[in-house]
C-alpha atoms as a PDB file:
ATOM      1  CA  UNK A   1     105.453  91.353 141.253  1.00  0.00           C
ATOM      2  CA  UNK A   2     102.888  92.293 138.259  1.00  0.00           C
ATOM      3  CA  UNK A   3     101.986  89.394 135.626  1.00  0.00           C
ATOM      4  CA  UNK A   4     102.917  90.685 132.066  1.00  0.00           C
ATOM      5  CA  UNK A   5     100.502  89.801 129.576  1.00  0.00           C
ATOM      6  CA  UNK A   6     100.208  86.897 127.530  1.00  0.00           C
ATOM      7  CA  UNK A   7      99.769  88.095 124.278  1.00  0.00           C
ATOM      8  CA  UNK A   8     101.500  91.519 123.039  1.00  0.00           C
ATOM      9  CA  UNK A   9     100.888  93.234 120.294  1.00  0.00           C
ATOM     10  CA  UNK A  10     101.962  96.448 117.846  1.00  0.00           C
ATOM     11  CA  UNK A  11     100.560  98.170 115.541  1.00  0.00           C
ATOM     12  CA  UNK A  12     101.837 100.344 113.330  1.00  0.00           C
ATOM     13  CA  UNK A  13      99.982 102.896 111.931  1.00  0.00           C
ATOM     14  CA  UNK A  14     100.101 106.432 109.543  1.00  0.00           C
ATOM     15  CA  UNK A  15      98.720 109.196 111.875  1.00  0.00           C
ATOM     16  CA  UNK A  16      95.190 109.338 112.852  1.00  0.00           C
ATOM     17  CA  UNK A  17      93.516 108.487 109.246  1.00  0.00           C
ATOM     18  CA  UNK A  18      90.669 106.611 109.003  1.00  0.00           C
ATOM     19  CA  UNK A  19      92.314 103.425 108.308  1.00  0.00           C
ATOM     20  CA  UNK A  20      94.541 103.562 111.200  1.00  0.00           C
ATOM     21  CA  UNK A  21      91.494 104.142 113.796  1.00  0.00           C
ATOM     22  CA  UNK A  22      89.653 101.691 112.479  1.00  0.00           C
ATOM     23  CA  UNK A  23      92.635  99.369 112.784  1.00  0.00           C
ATOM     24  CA  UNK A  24      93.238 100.401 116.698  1.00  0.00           C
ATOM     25  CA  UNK A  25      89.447  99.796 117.425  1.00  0.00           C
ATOM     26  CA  UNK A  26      89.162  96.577 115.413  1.00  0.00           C
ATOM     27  CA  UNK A  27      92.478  94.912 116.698  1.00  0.00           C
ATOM     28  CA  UNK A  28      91.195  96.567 120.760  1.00  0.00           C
ATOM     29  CA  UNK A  29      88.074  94.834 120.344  1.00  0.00           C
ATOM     30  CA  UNK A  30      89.583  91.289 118.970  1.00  0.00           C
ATOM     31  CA  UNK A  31      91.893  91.448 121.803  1.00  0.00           C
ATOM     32  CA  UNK A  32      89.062  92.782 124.460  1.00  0.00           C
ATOM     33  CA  UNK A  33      86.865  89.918 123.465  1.00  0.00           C
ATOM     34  CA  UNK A  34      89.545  87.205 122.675  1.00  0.00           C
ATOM     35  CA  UNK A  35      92.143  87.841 125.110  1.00  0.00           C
ATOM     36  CA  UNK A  36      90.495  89.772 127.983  1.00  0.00           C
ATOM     37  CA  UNK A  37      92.561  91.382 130.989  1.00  0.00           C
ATOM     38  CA  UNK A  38      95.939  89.436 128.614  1.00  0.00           C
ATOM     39  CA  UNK A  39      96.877  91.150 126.152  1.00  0.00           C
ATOM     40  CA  UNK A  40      98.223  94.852 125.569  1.00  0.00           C
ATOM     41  CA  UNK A  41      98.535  96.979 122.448  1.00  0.00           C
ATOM     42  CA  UNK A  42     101.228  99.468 121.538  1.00  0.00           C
ATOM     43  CA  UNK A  43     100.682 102.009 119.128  1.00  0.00           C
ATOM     44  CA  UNK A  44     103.518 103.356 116.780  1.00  0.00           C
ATOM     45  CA  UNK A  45     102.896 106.239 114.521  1.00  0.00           C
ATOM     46  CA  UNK A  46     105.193 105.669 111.362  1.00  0.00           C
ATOM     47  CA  UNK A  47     105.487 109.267 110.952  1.00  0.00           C
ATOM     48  CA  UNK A  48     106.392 110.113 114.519  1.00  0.00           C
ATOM     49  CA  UNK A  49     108.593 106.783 115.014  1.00  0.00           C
ATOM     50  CA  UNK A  50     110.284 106.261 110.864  1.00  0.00           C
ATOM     51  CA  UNK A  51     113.568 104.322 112.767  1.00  0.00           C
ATOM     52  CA  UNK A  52     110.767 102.036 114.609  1.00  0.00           C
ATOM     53  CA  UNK A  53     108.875 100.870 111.439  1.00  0.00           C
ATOM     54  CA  UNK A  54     112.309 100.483 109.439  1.00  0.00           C
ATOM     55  CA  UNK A  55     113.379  97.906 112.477  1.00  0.00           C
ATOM     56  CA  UNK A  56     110.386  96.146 111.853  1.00  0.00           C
ATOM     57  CA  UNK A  57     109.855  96.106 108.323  1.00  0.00           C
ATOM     58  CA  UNK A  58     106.973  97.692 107.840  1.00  0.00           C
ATOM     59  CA  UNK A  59     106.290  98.399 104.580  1.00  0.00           C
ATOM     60  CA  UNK A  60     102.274  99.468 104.407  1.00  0.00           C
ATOM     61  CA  UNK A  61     100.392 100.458 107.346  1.00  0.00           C
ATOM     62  CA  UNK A  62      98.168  99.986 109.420  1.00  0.00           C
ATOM     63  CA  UNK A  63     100.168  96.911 110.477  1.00  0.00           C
ATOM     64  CA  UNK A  64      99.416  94.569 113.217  1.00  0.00           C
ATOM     65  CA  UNK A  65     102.500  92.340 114.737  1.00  0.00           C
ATOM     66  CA  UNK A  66     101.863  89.632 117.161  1.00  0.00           C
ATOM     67  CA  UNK A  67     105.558  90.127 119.038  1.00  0.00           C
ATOM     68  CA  UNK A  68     104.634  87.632 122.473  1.00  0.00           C
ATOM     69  CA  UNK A  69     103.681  85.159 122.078  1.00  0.00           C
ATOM     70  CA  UNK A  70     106.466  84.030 119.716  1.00  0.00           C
ATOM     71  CA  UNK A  71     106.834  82.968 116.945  1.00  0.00           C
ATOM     72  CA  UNK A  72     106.368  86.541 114.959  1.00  0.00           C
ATOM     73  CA  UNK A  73     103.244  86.939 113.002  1.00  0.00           C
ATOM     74  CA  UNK A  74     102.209  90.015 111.023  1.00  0.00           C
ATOM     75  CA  UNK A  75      98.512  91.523 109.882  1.00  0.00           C
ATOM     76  CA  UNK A  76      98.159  94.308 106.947  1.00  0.00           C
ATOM     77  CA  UNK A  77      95.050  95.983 106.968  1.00  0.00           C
ATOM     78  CA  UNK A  78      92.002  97.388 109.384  1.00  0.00           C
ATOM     79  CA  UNK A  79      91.706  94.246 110.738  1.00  0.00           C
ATOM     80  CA  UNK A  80      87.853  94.116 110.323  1.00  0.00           C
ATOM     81  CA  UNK A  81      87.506  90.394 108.821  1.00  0.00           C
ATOM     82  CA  UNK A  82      88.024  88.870 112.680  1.00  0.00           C
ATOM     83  CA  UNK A  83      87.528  86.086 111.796  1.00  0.00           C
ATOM     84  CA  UNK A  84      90.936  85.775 109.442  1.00  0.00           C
ATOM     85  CA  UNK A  85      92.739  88.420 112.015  1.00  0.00           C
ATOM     86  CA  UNK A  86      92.089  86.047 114.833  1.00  0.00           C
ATOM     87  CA  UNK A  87      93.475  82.853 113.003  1.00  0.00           C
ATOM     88  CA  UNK A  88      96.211  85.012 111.517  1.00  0.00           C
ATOM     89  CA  UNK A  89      97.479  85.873 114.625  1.00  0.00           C
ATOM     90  CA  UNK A  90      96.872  82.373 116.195  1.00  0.00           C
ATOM     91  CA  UNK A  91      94.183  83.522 118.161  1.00  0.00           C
ATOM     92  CA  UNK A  92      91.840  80.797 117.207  1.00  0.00           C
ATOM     93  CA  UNK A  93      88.188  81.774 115.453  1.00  0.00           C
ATOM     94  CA  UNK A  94      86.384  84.382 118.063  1.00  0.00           C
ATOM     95  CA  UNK A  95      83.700  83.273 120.117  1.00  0.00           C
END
């Protein structure tokens, strides 16, 4: 039987903009160094997948939610101050 991961994560984002890759490689390497080999990422285009961003809310992209883990907790931005990314989404400060 496989072992899910502890921590899942999505992120919304608006096609392949600046923004949103620097989002995707910011929130990767949080996870890689905070949460190695237990986390995983999905990636939702807003503009490919409207209905999905509607469901969640998502109101300005790119937007990070922390879905396992519960409870819910939500990130707006590129995700480059770790430091507040990592408490935000309970992850503790990075080491």
């Amino acid at each position: 039987m496989a072992v899910q991961p502890s921590f899942s994560f999505r992120l919304y984002v608006a096609g392949d903009g600046q923004n949103s890759v620097r989002a995707m490689a910011n929130l990767t390497a949080l996870c890689d160094a905070q949460l190695p080999g237990r986390h995983e990422i999905e990636v939702v285009d807003v503009f490919g997948y409207p209905d999905r961003a509607l469901v969640d809310r998502i109101v300005m992209t790119p937007t990070v939610i922390r879905v396992q883990p519960g409870p819910i907790r939500r990130v707006v931005g590129t995700l480059q101050a770790t430091d507040d990314v990592a408490a935000a989404l309970g992850l503790g400060a990075p080491g």
